[in-house]
Structures are given as structure tokens and as C-alpha cells.
N, C-alpha and C. Protein backbone atom coordinates (compact mmCIF):
# COMPACT_ATOMS: atom_id res chain seq x y z
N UNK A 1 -0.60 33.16 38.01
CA UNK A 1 0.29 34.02 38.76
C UNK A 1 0.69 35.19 37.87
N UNK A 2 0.26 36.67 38.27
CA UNK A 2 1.14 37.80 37.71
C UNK A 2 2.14 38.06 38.30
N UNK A 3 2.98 38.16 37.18
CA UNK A 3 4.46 38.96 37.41
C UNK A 3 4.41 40.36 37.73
N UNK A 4 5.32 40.32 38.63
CA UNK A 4 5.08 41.75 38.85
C UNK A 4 6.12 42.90 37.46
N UNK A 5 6.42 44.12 37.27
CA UNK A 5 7.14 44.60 35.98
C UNK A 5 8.25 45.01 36.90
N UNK A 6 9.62 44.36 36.04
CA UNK A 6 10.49 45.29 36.60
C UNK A 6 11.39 46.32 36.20
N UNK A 7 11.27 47.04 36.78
CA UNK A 7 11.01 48.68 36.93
C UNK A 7 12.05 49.11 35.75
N UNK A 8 13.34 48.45 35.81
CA UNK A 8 14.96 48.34 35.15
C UNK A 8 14.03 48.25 33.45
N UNK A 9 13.38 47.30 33.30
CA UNK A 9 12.66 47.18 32.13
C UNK A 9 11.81 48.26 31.10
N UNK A 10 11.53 49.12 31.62
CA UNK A 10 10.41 50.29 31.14
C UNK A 10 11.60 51.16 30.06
N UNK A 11 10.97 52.04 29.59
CA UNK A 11 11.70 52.37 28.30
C UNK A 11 12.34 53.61 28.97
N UNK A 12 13.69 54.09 29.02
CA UNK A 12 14.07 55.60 29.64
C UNK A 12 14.75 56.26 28.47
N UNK A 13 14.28 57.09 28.05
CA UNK A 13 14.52 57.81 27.34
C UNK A 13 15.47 59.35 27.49
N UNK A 14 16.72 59.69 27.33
CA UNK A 14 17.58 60.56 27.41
C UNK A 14 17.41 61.84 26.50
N UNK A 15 16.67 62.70 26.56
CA UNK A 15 16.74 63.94 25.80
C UNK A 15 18.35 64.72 25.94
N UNK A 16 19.06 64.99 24.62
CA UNK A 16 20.28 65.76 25.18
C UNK A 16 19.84 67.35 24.76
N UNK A 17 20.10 68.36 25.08
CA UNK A 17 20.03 69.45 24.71
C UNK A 17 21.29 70.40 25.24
N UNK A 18 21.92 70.41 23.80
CA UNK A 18 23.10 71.35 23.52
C UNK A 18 22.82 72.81 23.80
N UNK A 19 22.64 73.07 25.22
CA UNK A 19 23.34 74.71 25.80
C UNK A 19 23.30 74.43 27.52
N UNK A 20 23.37 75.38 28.15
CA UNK A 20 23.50 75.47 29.38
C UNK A 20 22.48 75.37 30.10
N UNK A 21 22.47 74.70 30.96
CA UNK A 21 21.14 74.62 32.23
C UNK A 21 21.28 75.65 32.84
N UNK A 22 20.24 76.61 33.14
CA UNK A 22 20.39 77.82 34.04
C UNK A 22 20.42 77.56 35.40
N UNK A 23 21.45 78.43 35.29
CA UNK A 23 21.82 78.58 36.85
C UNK A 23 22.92 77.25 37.67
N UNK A 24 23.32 76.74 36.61
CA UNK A 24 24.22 75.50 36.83
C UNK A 24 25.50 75.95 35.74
N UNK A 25 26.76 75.21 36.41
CA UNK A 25 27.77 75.91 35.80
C UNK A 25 28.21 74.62 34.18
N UNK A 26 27.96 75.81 33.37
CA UNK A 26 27.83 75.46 32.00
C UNK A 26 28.78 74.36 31.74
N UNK A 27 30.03 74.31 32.12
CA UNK A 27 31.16 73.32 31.78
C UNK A 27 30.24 71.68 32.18
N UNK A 28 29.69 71.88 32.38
CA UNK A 28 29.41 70.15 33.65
C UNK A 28 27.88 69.80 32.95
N UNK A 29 27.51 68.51 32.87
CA UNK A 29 26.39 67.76 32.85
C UNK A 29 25.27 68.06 33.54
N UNK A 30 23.63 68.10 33.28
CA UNK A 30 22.94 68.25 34.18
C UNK A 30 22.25 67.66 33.90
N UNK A 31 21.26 66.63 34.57
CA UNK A 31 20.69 65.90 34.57
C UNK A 31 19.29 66.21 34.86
N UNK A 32 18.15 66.43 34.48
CA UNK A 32 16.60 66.55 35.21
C UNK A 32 16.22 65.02 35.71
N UNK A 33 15.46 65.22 36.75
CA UNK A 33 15.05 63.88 37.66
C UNK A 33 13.92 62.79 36.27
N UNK A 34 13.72 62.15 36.43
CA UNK A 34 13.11 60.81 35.43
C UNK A 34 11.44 61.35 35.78
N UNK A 35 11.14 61.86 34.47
CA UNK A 35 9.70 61.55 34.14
C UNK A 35 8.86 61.02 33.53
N UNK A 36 7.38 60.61 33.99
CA UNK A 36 6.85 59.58 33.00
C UNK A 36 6.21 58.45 34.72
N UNK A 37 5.66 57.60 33.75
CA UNK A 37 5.31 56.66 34.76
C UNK A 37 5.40 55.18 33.98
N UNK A 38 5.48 53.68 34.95
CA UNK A 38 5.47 52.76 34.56
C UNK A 38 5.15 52.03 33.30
N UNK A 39 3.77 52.82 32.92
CA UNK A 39 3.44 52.31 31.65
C UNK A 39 3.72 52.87 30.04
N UNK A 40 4.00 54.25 30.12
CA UNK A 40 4.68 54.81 29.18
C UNK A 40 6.26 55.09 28.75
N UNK A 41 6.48 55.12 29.93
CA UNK A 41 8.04 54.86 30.34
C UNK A 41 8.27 56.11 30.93
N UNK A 42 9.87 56.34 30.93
CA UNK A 42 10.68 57.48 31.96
C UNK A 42 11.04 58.27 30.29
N UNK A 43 11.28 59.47 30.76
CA UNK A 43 11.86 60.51 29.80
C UNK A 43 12.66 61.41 31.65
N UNK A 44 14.11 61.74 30.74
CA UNK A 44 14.60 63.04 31.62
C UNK A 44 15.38 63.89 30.32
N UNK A 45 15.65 64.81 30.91
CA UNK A 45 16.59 66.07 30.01
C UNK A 45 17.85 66.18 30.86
N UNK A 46 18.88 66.35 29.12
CA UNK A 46 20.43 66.50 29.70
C UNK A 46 20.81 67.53 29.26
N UNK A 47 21.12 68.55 29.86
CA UNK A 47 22.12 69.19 29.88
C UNK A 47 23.31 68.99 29.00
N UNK A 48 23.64 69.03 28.09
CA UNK A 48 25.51 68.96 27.17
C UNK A 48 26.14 70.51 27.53
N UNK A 49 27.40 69.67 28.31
CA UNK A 49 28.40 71.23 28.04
C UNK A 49 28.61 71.31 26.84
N UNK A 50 28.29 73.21 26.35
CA UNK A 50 28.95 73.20 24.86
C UNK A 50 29.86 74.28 25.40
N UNK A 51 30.47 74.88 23.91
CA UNK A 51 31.15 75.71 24.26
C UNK A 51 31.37 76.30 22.70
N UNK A 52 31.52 77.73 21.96
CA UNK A 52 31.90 78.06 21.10
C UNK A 52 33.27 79.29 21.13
N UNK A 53 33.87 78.53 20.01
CA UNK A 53 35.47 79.28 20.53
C UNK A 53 35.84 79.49 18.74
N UNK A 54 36.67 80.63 18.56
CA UNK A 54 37.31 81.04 18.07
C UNK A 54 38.80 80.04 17.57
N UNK A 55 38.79 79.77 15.58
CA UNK A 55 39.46 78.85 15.62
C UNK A 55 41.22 79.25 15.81
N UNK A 56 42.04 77.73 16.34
CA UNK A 56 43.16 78.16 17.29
C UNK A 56 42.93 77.99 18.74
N UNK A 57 41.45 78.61 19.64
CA UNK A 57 42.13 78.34 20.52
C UNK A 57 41.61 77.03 20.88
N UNK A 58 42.38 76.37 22.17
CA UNK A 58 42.55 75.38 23.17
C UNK A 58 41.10 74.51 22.86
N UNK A 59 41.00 73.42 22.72
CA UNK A 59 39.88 72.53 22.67
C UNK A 59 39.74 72.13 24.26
N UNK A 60 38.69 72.54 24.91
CA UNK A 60 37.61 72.35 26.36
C UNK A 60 38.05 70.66 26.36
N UNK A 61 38.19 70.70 27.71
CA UNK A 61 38.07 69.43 28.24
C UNK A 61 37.05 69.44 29.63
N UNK A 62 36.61 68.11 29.70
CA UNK A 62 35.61 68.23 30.73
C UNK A 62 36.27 68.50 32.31
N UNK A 63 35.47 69.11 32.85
CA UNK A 63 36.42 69.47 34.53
C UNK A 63 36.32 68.37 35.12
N UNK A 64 35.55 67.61 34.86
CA UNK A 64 35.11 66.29 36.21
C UNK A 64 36.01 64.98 35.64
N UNK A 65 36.03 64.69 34.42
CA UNK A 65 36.96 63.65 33.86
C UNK A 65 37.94 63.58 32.81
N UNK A 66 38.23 64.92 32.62
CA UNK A 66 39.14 65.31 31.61
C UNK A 66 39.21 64.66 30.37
N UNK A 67 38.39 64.36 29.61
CA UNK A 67 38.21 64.12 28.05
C UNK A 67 37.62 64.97 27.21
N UNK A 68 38.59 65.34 26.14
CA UNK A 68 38.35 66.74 25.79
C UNK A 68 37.16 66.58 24.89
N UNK A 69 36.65 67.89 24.21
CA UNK A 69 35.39 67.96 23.99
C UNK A 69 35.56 67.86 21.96
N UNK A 70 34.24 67.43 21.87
CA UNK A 70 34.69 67.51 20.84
C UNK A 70 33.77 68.08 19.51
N UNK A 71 34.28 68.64 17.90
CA UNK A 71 34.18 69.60 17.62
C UNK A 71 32.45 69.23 17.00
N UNK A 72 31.54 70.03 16.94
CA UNK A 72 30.54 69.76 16.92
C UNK A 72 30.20 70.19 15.37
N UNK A 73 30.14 71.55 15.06
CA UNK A 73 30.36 72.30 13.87
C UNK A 73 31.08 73.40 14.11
N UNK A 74 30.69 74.22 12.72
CA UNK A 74 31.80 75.45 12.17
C UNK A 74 30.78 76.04 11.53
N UNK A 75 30.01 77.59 12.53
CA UNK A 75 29.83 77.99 11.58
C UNK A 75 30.24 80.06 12.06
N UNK A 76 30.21 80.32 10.79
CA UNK A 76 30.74 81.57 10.72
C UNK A 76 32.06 81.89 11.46
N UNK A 77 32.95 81.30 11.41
CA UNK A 77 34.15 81.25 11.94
C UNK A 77 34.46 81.15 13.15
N UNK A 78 33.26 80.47 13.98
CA UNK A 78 33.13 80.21 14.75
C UNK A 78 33.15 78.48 15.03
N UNK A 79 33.84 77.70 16.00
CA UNK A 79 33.88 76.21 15.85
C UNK A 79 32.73 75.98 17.31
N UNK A 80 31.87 75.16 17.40
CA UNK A 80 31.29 74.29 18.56
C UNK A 80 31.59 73.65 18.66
N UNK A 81 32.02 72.96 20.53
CA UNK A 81 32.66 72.33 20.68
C UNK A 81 31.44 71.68 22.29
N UNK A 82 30.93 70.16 22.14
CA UNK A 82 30.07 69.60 23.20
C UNK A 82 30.60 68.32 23.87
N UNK A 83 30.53 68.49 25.32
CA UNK A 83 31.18 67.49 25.79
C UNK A 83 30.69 65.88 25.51
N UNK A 84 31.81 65.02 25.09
CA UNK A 84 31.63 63.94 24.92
C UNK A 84 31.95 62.72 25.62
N UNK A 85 31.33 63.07 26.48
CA UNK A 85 31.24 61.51 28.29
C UNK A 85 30.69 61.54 28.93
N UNK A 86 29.07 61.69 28.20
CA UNK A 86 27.59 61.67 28.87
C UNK A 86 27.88 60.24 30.16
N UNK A 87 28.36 59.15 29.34
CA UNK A 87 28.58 57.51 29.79
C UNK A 87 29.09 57.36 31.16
N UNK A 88 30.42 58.54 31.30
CA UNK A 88 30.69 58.71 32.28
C UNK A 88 30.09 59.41 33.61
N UNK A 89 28.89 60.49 33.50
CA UNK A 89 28.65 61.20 34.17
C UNK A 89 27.17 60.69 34.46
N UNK A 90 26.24 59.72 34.34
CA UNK A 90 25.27 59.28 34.14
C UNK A 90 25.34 59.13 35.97
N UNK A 91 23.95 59.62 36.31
CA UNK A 91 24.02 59.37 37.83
C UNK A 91 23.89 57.61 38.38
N UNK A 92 23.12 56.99 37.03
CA UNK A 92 23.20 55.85 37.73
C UNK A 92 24.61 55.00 37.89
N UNK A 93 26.04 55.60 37.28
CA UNK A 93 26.64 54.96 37.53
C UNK A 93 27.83 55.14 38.82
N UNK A 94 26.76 56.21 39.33
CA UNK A 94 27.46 56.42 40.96
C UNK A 94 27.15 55.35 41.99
N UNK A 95 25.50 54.26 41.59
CA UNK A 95 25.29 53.59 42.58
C UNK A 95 26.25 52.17 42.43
């Protein structure tokens, strides 16, 4: 008897990439749909809100769950700042 594979099992792999998805509003998560197939596994691309601010002001919090962002680096007197609650915004945990 073969087993059949289940699907939950295959390897998914999360690419994050720190800047804005075009044409989607920069503050928020974006998700690309799951690519790949059964036997190699799934790969998708994320979207990270960043944000670079001037030090002093206000540290970004996320619009959808309000946990603020946090500081990534410092450079040229400039601070980065990328949202940190991928966990939260993950589409599978809408089902």
C-alpha cells in the first residue's frame, strides 16, 4: 500500500525582503502566492514593512496589530526600522 504525501509536510520556505511591494501600501505585509511543486517544495516572497526615520522621531507601529517596529540598523544618521509580526499576519492563520 502507498501512502499518499501530505501536502502540510513538503518544505515551505518564506523569503523576507526588506522594502516595499509595489503598488501595495508599504506599512502592511505582503505575501506572494506559494511556489514550487510537491516534490521540491513551496517557496513564496514577503514583503517586510520597513521604514527609515530620522533619530528622535516616533518608532512605526504596525496598522493592522499595533506592535511597534523594530530598530533594524543605523546607518548615516539615519535609523531602520522593520516590522516585527510576520507570525501574526501569516495568511494561514486566518483559516
Amino acid at each position: 500500500m502507498k501512502l499518499a504525501k501530505i501536502r502540510t509536510a513538503q518544505p515551505r520556505l518564506n523569503f523576507l525582503v526588506y522594502m516595499p511591494c509595489r503598488g501595495q501600501d508599504p506599512m502592511r505585509y505582503y505575501f506572494t502566492p506559494w511556489a514550487g511543486d510537491a516534490k521540491s517544495g513551496f517557496v513564496r516572497t514577503v514583503f517586510v514593512p520597513t521604514e527609515w526615520l530620522e533619530p528622535g522621531d516616533p518608532v512605526p507601529v504596525c496598522p493592522d496589530c499595533g506592535k511597534s517596529f523594530r530598530k533594524q540598523q543605523e546607518v548615516l544618521g539615519k535609523i531602520s526600522y522593520v516590522g516585527d509580526c510576520i507570525e501574526v499576519h501569516l495568511p494561514e492563520r486566518a483559516k
